[in-house]
C-alpha atoms as a PDB file:
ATOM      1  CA  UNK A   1      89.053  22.152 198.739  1.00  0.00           C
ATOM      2  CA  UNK A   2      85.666  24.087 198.456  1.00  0.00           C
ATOM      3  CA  UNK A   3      82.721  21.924 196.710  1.00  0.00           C
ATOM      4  CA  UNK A   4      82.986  24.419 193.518  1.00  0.00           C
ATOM      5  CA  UNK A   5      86.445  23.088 193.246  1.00  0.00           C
ATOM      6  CA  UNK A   6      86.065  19.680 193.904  1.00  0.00           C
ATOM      7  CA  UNK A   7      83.063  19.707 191.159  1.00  0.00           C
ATOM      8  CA  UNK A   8      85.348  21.660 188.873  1.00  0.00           C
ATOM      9  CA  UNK A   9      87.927  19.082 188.894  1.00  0.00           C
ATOM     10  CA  UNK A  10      85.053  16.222 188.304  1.00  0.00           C
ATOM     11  CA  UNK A  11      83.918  18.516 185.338  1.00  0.00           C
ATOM     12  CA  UNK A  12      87.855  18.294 184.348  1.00  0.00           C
ATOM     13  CA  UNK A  13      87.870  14.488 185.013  1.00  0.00           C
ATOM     14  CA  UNK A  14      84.630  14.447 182.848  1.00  0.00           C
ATOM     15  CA  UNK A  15      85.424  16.228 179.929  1.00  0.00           C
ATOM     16  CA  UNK A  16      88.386  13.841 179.227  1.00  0.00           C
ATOM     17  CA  UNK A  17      85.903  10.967 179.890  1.00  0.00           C
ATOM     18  CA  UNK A  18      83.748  12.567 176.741  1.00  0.00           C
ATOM     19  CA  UNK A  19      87.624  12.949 175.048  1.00  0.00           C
ATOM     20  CA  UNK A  20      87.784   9.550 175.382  1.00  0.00           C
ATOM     21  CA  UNK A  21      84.124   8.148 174.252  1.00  0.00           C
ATOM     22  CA  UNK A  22      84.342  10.857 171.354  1.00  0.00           C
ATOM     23  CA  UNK A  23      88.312   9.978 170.056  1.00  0.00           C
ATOM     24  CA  UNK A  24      88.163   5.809 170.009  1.00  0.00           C
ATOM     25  CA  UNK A  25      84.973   5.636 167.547  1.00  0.00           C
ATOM     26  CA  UNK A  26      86.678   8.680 165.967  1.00  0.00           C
ATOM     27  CA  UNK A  27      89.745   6.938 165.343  1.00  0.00           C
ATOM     28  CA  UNK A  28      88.373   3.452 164.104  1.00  0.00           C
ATOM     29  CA  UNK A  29      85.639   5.306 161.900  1.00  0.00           C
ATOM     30  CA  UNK A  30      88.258   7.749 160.543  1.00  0.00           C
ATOM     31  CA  UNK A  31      91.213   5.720 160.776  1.00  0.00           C
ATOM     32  CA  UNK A  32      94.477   6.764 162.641  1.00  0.00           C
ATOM     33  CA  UNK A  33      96.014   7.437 159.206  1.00  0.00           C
ATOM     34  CA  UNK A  34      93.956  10.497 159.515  1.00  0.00           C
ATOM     35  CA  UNK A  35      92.794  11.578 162.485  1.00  0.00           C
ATOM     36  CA  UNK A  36      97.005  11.429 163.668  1.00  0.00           C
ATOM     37  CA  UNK A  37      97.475  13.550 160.036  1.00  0.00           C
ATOM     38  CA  UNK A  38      97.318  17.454 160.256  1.00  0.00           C
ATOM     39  CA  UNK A  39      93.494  17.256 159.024  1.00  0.00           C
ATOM     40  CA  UNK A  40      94.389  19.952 156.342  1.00  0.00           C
ATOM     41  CA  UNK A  41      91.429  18.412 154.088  1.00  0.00           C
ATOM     42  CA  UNK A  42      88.078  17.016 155.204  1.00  0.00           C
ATOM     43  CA  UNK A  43      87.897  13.169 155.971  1.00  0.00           C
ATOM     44  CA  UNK A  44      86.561  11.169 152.906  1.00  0.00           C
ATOM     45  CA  UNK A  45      83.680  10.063 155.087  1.00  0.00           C
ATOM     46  CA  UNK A  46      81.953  11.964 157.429  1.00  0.00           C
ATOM     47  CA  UNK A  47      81.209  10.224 161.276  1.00  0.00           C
ATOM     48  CA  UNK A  48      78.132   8.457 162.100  1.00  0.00           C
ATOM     49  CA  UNK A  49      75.704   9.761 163.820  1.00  0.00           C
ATOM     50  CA  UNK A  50      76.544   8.833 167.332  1.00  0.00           C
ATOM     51  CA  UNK A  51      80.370   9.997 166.832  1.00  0.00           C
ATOM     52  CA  UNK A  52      79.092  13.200 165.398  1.00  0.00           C
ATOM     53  CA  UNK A  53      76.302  13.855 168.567  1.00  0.00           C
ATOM     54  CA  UNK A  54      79.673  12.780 170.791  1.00  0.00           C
ATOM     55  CA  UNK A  55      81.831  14.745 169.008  1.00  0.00           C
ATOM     56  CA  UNK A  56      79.018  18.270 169.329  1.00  0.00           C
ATOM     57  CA  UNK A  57      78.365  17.150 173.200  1.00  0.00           C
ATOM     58  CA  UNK A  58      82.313  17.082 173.797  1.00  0.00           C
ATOM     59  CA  UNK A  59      82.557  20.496 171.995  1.00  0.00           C
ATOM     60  CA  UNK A  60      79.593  22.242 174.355  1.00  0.00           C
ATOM     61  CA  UNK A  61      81.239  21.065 177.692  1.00  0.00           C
ATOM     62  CA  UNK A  62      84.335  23.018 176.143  1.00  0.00           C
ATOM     63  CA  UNK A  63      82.331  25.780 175.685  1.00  0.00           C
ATOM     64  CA  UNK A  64      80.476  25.477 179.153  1.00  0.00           C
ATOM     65  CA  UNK A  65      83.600  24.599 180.796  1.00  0.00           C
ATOM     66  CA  UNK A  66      85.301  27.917 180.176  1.00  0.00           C
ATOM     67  CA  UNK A  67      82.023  29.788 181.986  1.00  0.00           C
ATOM     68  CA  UNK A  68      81.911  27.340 184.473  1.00  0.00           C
ATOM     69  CA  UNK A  69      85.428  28.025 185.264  1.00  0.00           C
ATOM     70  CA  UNK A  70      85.526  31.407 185.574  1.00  0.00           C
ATOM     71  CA  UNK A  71      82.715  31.307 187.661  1.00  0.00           C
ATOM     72  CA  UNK A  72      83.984  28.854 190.026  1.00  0.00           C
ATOM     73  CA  UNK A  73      87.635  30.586 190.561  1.00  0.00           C
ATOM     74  CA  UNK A  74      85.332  34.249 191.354  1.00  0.00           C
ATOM     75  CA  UNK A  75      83.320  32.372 194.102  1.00  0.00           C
ATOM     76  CA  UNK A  76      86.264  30.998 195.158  1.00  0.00           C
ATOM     77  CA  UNK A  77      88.918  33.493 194.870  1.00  0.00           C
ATOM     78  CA  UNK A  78      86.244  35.645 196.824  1.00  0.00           C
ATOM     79  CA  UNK A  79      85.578  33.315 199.592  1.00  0.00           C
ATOM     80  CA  UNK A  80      81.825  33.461 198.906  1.00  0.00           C
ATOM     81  CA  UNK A  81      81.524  30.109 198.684  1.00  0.00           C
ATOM     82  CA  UNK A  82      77.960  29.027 200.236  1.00  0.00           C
ATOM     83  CA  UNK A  83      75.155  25.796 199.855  1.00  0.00           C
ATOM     84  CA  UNK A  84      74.041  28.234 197.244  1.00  0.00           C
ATOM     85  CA  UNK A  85      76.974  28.064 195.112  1.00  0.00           C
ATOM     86  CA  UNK A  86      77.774  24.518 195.866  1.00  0.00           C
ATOM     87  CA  UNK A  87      74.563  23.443 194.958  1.00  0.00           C
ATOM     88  CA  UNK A  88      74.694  25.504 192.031  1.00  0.00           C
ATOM     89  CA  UNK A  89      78.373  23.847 191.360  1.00  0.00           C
ATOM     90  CA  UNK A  90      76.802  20.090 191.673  1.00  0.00           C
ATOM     91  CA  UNK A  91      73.779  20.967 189.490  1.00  0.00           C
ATOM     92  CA  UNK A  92      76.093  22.174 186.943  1.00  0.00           C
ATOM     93  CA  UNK A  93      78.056  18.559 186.965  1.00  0.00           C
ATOM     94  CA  UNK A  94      74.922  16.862 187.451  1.00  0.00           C
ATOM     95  CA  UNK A  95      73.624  18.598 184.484  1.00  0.00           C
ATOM     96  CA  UNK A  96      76.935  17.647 182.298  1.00  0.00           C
ATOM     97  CA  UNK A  97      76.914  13.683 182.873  1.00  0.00           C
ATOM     98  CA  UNK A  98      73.299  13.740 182.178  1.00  0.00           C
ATOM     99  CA  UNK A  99      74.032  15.942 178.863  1.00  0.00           C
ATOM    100  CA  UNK A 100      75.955  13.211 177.313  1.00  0.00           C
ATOM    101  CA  UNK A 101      73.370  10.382 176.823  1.00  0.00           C
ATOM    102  CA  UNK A 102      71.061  13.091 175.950  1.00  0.00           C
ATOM    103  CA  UNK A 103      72.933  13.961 173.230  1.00  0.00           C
ATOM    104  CA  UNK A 104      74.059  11.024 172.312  1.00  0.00           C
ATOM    105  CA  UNK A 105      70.548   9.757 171.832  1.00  0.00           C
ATOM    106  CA  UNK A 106      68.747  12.443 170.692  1.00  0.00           C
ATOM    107  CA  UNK A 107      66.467  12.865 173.701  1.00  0.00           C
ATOM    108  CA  UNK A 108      64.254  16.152 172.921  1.00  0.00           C
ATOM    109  CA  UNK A 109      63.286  18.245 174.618  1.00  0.00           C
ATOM    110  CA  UNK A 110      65.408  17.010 177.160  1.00  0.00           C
ATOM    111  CA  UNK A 111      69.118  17.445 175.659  1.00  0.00           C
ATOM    112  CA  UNK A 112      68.441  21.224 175.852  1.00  0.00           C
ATOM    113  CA  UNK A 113      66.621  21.143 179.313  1.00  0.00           C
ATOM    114  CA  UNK A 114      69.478  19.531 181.080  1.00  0.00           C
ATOM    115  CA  UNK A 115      72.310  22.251 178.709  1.00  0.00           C
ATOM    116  CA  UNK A 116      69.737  24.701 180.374  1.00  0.00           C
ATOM    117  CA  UNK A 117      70.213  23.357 183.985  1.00  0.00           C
ATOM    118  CA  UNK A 118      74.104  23.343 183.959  1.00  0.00           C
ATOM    119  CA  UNK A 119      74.156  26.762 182.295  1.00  0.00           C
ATOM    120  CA  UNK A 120      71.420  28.670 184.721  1.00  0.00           C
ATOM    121  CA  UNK A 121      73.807  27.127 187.656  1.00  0.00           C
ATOM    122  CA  UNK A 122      77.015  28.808 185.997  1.00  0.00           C
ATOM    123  CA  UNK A 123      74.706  32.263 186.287  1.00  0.00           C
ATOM    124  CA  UNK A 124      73.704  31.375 189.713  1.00  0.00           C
ATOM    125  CA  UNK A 125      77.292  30.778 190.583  1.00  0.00           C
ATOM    126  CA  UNK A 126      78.048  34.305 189.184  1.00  0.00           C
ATOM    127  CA  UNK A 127      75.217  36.049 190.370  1.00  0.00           C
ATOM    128  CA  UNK A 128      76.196  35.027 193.828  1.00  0.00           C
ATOM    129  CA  UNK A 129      79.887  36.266 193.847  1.00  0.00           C
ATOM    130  CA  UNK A 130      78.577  39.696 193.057  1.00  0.00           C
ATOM    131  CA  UNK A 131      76.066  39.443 196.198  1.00  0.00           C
END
């Protein structure tokens, strides 16, 4: 397995980590009685804080996960994979686990540094499969 892969699957691992730390205060602030309903209506409370920065910071690694993705199966589907683009691949996961407590706990500027780190190395990944 190439290191782009290998970090892929640890971005995989991680984004059902930040499932995980996002669903069980979720759950016991919500109740199961609705967050196992069909959600049709709003809940009659909304989440504290900290479930609601967990909740946002689960939701960007979705959204940075897709990119990452893509970029990972061209470098690899290519055979371009190099130091460059694992490095890039590491920096990216590096930059997720460090995105969580930054969100979590409001660090500024930081929180958007580190989403900047992780989403330069998904360009640098790209960049380099058209090189």
């Amino acid at each position: 397995m190439t290191p782009e892969l290998t970090a892929l699957t640890l971005a995989g691992l991680l984004q059902m980590v930040q499932f995980i730390l996002f669903a069980v205060p979720a759950n016991m602030e919500l109740g199961t009685r609705y967050t196992s309903g069909p959600r049709d209506r709003a809940p009659e409370r909304p989440f504290s804080t900290l479930t609601g920065r967990l909740q946002r910071a689960m939701n960007n690694h979705f959204e940075g996960l897709i990119l990452f993705t893509l970029a990972v199966v061209v470098v690899t589907l290519s055979g371009q994979s190099s130091a460059a683009t694992a490095t890039c691949a590491w920096a990216y996961l590096v930059a997720r686990l460090l995105y969580i407590p930054a969100y979590a706990w409001g660090w500024r500027p930081w929180r958007s540094a580190i989403w900047a780190v992780g989403w330069f190395a998904t360009l640098g990944l790209m960049l380099a499969a058209l090189i």
